[in-house]
Protein backbone atom coordinates (compact mmCIF):
# COMPACT_ATOMS: atom_id res chain seq x y z
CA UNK A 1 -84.73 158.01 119.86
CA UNK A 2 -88.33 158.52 118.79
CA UNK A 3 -88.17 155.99 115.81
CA UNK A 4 -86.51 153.45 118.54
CA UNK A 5 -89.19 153.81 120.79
CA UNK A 6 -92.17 153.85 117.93
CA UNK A 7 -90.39 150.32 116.38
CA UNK A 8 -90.45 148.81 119.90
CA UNK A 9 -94.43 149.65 120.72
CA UNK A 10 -95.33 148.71 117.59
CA UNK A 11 -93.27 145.46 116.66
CA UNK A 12 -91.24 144.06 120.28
CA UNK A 13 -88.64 141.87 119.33
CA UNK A 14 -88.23 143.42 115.77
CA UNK A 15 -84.38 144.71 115.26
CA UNK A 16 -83.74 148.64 114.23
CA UNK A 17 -81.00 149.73 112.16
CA UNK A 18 -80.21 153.11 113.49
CA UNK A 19 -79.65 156.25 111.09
CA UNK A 20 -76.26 157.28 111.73
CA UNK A 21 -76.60 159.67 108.87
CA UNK A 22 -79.51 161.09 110.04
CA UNK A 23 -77.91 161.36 113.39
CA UNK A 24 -75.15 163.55 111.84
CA UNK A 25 -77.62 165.74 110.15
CA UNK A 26 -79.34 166.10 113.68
CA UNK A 27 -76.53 166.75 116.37
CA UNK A 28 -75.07 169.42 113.06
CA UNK A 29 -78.46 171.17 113.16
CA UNK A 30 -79.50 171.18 116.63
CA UNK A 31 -75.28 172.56 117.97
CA UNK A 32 -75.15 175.13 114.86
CA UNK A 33 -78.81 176.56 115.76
CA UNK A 34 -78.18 176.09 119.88
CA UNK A 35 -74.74 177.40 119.71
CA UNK A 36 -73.41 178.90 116.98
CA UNK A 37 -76.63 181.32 116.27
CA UNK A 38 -76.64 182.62 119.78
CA UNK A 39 -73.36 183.09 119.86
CA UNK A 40 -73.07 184.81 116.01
CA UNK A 41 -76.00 187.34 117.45
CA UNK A 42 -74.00 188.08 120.46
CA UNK A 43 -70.96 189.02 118.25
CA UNK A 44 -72.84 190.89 115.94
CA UNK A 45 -74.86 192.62 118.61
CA UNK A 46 -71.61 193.58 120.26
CA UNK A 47 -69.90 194.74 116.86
CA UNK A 48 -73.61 197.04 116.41
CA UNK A 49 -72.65 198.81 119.81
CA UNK A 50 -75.68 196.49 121.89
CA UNK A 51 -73.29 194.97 124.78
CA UNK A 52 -76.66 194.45 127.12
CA UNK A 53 -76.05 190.49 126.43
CA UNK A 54 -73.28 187.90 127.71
CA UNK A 55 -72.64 184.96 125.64
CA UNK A 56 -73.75 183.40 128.42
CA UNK A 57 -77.16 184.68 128.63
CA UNK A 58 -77.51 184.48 124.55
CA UNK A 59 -77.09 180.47 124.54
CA UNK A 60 -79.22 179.95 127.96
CA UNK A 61 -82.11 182.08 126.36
CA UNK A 62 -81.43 179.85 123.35
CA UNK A 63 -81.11 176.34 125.15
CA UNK A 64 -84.47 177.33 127.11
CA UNK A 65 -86.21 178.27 123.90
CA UNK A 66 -85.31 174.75 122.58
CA UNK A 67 -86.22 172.55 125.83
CA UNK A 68 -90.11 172.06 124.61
CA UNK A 69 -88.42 170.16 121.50
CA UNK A 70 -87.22 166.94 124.11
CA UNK A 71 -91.25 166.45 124.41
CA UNK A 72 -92.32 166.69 121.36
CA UNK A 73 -90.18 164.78 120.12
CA UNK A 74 -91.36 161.79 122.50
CA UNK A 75 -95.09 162.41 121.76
CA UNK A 76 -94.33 162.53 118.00
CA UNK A 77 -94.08 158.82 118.51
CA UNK A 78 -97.95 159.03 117.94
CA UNK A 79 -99.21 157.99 114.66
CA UNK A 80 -101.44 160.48 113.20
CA UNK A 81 -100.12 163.07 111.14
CA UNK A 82 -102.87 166.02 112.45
CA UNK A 83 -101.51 165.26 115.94
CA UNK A 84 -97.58 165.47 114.99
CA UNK A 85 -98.40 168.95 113.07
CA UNK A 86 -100.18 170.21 115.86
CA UNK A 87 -97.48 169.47 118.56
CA UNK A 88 -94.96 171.14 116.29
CA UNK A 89 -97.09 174.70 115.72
CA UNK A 90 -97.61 174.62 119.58
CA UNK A 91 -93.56 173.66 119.92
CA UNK A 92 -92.59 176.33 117.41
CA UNK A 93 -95.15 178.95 118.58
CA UNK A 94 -93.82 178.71 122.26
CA UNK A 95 -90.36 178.66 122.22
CA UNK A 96 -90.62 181.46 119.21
CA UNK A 97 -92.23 183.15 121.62
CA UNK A 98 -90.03 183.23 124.28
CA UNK A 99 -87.12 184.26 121.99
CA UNK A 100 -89.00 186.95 120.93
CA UNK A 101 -89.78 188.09 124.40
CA UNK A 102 -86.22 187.68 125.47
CA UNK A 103 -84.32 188.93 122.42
CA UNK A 104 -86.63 191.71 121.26
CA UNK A 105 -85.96 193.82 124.22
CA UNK A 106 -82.41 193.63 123.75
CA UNK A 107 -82.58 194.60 120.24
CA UNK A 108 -84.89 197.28 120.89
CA UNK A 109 -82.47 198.96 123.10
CA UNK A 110 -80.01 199.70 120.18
CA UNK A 111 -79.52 203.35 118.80
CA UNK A 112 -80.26 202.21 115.18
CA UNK A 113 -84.16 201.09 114.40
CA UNK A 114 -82.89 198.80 112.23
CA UNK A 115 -81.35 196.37 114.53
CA UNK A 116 -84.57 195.32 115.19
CA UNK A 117 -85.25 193.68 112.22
CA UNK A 118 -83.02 191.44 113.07
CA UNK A 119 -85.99 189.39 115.21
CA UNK A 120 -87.48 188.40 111.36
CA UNK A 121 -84.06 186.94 110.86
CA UNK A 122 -84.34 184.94 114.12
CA UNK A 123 -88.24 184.09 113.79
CA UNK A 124 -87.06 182.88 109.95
CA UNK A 125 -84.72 180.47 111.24
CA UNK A 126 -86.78 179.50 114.05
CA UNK A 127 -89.78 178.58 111.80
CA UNK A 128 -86.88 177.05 109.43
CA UNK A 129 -85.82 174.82 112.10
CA UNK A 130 -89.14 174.00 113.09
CA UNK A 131 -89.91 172.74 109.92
CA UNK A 132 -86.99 170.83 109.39
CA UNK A 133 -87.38 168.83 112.39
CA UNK A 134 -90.94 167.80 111.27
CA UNK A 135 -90.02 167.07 107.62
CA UNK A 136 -86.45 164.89 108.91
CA UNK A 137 -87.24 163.87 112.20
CA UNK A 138 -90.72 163.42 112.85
CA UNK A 139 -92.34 162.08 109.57
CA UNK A 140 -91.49 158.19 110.41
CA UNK A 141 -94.33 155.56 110.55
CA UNK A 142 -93.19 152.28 111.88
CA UNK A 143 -97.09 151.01 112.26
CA UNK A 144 -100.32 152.39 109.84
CA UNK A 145 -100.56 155.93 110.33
CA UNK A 146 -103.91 157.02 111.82
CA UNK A 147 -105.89 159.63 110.12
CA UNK A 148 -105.00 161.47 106.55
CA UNK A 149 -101.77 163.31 105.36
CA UNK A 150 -101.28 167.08 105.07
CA UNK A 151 -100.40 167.82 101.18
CA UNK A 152 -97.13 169.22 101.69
CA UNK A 153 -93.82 168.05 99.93
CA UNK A 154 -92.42 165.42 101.31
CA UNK A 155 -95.65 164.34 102.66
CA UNK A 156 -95.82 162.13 105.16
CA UNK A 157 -96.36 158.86 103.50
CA UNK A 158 -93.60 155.71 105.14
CA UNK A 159 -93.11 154.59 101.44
CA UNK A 160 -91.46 157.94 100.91
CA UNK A 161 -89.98 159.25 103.99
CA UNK A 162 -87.78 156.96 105.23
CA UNK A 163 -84.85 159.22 107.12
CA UNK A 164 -82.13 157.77 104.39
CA UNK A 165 -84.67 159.47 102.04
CA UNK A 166 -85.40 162.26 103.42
CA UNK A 167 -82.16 162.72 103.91
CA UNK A 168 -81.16 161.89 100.15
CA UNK A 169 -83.87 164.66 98.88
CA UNK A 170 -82.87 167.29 101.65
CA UNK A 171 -79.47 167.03 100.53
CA UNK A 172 -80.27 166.87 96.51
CA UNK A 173 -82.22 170.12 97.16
CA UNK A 174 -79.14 172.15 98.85
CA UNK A 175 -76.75 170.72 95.79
């Protein structure tokens, strides 16, 4: 929706092709880390003897968490890299925060000490999915970037990181 909105402010009148394959990738990630995580904590928490937590409260802590993602991903339509880093860190740091202040208590009320350590697990995949959506989803350039790119892989240069590419190198990495 971003890369819609970013080709119409920069270029009205210019056609899109839309990503369908990119759009796979994204509805996959965002249901299997909204959904199925919750719910695989929830079963695991109740196999571990922690039945504290409904399903129900495990994906609306979950869905919360996630709800700062809808505006970053609109103000990612911004064109310098610096800003789009920043708005991620604050996105991740916030919503891993209030997973961590919702979940931690719930693992901290198990017998065994070692349930906790299941929060690294969660603040893993949370940084993971972070990540992803910044390297997949919010690298795109439709006009001149503003200001200079971070040196990470994938940078964020348009020649490079078109989605189908992206998407091409994120899959030759997992094969």
């Amino acid at each position: 929706l971003a890369a819609s909105i970013s080709v119409y402010l920069s270029a009205p009148g210019t056609e899109y092709d839309y990503d369908f394959a990119l759009l796979s990738v994204a509805v996959s990630l965002v249901y299997a880390y909204g959904i199925a995580l919750p719910v695989l904590l929830w079963m695991g928490l109740r196999y571990l003897g922690v039945g504290e937590w409904s399903v129900v409260e495990a994906l609306a802590v979950w869905g919360y968490a996630q709800f700062v993602w809808i505006p970053v991903s609109i103000l990612c339509v911004i064109p310098v890299p610096i800003v789009r880093w920043v708005l991620v860190i604050l996105a991740f740091t916030s919503s891993g925060y209030f997973l961590v202040v919702n979940v931690y208590p719930i693992l901290a009320s198990a017998e065994a000490k070692a349930t906790r350590l299941i929060i690294i697990a969660v603040a893993v995949l949370h940084a993971a999915l972070a990540l992803t959506f910044k390297i997949l989803f919010f690298s795109y350039y439709v006009i001149d970037k503003i200001g200079a790119d971070i040196p990470i892989p994938g940078g964020d240069s348009p020649a490079t990181n078109t989605t189908a590419a992206l998407v091409r190198r994120a899959f030759s990495l997992l094969s």
